[in-house]
Protein backbone atom coordinates (compact mmCIF):
# COMPACT_ATOMS: atom_id res chain seq x y z
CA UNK A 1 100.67 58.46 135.02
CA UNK A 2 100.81 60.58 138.51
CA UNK A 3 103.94 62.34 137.51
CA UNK A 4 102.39 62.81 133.63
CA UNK A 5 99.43 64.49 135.33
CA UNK A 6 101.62 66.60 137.50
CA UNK A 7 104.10 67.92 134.95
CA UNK A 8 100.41 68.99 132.94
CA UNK A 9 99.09 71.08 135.58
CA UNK A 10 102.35 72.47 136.30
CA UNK A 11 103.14 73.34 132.30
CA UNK A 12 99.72 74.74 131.60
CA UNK A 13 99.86 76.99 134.64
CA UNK A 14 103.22 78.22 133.96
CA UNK A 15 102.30 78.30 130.01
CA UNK A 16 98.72 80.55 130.74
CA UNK A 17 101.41 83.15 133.23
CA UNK A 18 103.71 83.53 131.25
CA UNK A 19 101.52 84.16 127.73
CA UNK A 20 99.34 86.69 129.63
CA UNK A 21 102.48 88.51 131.47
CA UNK A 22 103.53 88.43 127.82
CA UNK A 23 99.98 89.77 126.72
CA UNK A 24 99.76 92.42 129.47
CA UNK A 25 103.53 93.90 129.24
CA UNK A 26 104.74 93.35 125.68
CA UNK A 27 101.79 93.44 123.61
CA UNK A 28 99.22 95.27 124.87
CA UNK A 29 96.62 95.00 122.61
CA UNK A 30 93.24 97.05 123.56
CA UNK A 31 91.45 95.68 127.02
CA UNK A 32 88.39 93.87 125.15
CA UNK A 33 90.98 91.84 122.77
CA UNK A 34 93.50 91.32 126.68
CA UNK A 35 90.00 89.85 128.09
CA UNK A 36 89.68 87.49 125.46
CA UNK A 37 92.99 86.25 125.81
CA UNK A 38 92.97 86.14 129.38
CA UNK A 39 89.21 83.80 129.13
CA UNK A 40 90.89 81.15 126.54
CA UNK A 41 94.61 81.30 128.56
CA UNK A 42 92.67 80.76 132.50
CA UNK A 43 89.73 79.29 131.33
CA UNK A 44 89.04 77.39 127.90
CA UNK A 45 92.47 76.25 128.11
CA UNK A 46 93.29 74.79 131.32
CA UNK A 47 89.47 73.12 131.79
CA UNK A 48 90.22 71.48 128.09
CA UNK A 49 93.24 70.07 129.57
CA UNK A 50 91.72 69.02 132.46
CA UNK A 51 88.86 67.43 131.11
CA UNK A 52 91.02 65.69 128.05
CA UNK A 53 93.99 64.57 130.39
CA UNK A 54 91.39 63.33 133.28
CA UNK A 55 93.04 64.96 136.01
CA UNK A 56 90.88 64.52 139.34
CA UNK A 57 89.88 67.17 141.66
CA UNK A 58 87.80 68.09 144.17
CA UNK A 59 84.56 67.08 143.77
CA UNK A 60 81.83 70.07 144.00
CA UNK A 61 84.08 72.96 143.50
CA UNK A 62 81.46 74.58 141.08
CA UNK A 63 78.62 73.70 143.70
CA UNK A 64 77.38 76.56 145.44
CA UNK A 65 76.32 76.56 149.05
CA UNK A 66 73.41 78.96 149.15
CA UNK A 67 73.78 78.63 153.32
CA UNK A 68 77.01 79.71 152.86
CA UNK A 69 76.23 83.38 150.43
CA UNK A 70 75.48 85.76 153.52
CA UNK A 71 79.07 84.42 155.56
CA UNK A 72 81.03 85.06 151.78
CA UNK A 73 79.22 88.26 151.84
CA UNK A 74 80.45 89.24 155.14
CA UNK A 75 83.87 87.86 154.86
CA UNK A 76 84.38 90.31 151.53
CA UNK A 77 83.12 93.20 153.34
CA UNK A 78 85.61 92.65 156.12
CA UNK A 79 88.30 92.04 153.17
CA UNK A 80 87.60 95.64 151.61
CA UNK A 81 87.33 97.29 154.80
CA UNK A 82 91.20 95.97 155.68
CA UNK A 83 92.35 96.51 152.29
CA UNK A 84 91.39 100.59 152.69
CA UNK A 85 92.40 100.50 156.17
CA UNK A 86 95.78 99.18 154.69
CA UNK A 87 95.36 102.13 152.28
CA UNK A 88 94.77 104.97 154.87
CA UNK A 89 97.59 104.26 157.26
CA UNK A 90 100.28 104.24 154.71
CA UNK A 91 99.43 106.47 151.82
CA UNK A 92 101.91 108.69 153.40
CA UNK A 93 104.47 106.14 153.34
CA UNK A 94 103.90 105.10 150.04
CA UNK A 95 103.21 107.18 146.27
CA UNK A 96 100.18 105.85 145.26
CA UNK A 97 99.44 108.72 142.87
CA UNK A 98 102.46 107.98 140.58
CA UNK A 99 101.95 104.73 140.69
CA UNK A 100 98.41 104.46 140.05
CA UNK A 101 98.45 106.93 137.03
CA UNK A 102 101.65 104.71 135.87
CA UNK A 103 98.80 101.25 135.90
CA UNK A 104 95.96 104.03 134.36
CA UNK A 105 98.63 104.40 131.67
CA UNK A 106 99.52 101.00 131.32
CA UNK A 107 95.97 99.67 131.41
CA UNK A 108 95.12 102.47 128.94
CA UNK A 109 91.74 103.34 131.56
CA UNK A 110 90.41 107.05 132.06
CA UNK A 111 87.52 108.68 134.08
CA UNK A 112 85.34 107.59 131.03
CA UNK A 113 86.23 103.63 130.81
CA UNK A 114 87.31 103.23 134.26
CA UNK A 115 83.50 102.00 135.39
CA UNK A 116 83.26 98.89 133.04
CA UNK A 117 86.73 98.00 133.59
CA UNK A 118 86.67 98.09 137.36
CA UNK A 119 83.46 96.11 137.28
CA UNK A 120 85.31 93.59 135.08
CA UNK A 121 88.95 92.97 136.89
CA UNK A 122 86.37 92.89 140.37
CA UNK A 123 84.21 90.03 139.06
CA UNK A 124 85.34 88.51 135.34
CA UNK A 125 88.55 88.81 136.26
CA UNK A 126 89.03 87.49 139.72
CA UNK A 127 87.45 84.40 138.82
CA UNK A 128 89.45 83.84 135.88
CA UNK A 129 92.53 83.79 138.20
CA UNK A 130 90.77 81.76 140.81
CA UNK A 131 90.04 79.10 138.16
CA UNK A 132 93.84 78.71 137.32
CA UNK A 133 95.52 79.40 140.69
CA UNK A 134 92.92 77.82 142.72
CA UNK A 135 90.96 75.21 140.63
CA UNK A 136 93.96 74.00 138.50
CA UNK A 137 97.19 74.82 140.72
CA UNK A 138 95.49 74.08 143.26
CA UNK A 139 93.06 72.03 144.04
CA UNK A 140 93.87 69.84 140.35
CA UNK A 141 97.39 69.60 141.77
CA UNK A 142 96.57 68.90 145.29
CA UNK A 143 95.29 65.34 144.10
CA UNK A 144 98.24 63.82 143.17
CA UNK A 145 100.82 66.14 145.65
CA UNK A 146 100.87 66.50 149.33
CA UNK A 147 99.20 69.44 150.18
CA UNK A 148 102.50 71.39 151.05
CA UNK A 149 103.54 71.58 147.83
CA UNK A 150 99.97 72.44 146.28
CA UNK A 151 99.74 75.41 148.48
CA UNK A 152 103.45 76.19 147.45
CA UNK A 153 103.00 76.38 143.92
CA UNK A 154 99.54 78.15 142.99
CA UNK A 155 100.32 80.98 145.81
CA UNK A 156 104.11 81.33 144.25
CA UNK A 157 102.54 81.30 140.91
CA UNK A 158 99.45 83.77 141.67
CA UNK A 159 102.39 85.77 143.33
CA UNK A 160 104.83 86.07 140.35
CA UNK A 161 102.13 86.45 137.69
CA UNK A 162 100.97 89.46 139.03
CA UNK A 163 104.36 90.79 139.98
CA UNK A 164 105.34 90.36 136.27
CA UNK A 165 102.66 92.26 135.02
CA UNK A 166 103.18 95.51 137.35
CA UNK A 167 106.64 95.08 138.71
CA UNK A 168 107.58 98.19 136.49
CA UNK A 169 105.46 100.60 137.72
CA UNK A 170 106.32 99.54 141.44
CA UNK A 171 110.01 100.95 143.37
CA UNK A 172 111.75 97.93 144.69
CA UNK A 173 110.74 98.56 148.16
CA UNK A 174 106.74 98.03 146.97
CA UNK A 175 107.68 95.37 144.55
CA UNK A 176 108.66 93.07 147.87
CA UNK A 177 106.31 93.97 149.68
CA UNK A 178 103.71 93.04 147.09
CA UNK A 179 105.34 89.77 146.60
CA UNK A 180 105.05 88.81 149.98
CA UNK A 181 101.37 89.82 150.18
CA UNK A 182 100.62 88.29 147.22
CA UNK A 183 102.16 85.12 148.56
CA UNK A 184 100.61 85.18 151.67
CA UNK A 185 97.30 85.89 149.97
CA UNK A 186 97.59 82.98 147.97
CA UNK A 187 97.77 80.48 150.57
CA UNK A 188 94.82 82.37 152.58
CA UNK A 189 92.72 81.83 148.99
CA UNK A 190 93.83 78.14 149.05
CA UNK A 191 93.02 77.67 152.93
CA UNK A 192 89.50 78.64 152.62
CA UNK A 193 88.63 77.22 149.36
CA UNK A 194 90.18 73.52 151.12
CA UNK A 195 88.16 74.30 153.89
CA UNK A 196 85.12 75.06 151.83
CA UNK A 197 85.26 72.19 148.72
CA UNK A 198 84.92 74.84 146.48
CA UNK A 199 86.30 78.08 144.80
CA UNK A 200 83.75 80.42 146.13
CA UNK A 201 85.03 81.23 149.57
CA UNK A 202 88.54 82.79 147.34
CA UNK A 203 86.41 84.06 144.96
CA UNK A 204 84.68 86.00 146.99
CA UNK A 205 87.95 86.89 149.29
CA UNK A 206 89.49 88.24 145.95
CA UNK A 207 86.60 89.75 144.43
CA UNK A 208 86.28 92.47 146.88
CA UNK A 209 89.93 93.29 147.63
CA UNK A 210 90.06 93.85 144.09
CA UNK A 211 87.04 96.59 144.42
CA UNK A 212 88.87 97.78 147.27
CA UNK A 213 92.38 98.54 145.14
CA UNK A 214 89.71 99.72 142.47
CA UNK A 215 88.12 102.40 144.55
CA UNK A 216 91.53 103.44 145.67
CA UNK A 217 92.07 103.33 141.79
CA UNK A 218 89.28 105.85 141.23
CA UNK A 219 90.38 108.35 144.11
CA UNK A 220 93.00 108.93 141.95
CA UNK A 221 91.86 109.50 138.31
């Protein structure tokens, strides 16, 4: 039954990446119809599965902490401040220019629907993902493997999906790079939300790196 419940996690995560990479670089359908996708492939589906397969988890990990709002607030703040420090000291190592109007073109966004998209990938978005790579890969998985591997396989995961959907538009030399940060940000999302018994410490971390990369975004449309 352990090893059922394991191979479930792991097949749905794997299944909802590899549909949405699928969604994102082969279809591309318009972004309200990739948004509805994305809400049945990291949401609907993986909490059915959960719920129907009985897979245990961390108790709480919906629970807010109301003590705890001001520190997340703080903690994001510091997030987006490093993520456009990161920005400033190497935009003249790096083409961000080319390759952000490469993802404009990709993501089909413009001055005119750049607002309500940004506002979506910041918040709708980044919980999505923290539901599957967090909740499900995660925490789901880390009750019935040591932690080791838990923290392996959602950060691996969270790192390949999202090297799948832009690895294109990135040279080889950011492509790495990204992987590795991605990696390394996956484990920091899983450390925190461990510590905290929930998913809104990552949420929170993820939420404003993602407004970060989306006012970088907008300095160049």
């Amino acid at each position: 039954m352990k090893n059922k419940k394991i191979a479930v996690i792991v097949a749905v995560v794997a299944i909802s990446c590899v549909v949405m990479a699928a969604v994102e670089t082969v279809i591309e359908p318009t972004y309200i119809v990739k948004s509805v996708i994305k809400i049945f492939t990291f949401l609907l589906l993986p909490r059915s599965v959960i719920k129907i397969c009985k897979i245990g988890s961390f108790s709480g990990s919906f629970r807010p902490n109301v003590k705890n709002i001001v520190g997340l607030l703080v903690l994001g703040i510091v997030i987006y401040l490093i993520v456009m420090a990161s920005y400033f000291l190497t935009r003249n190592i790096f083409d961000y220019s080319s390759l952000i109007a490469s993802l404009s073109e990709d993501q089909k966004v413009d001055g005119r629907s750049f607002i309500p998209v940004a506002l979506y990938i910041s918040v709708c978005n980044s919980f999505l993902e923290e539901y599957l790579f967090r909740y499900a890969a995660f925490i789901g998985l880390s009750s019935y493997l040591s932690r080791k591997a838990a923290y392996m396989f959602s950060s691996v995961m969270f790192a390949l999906y999202h090297v799948a959907m832009v690895g294109s538009s990135f040279p080889w030399q950011m492509m790495c790079l990204s992987l590795l940060g991605l990696w390394v940000g996956g484990m920091v999302f899983d450390f925190v939300d461990e510590k905290s018994g929930n998913i809104y410490p990552s949420w929170a971390v993820h939420m404003f790196a993602d407004l970060a990369l989306m006012t970088i975004w907008y300095m160049h449309i």
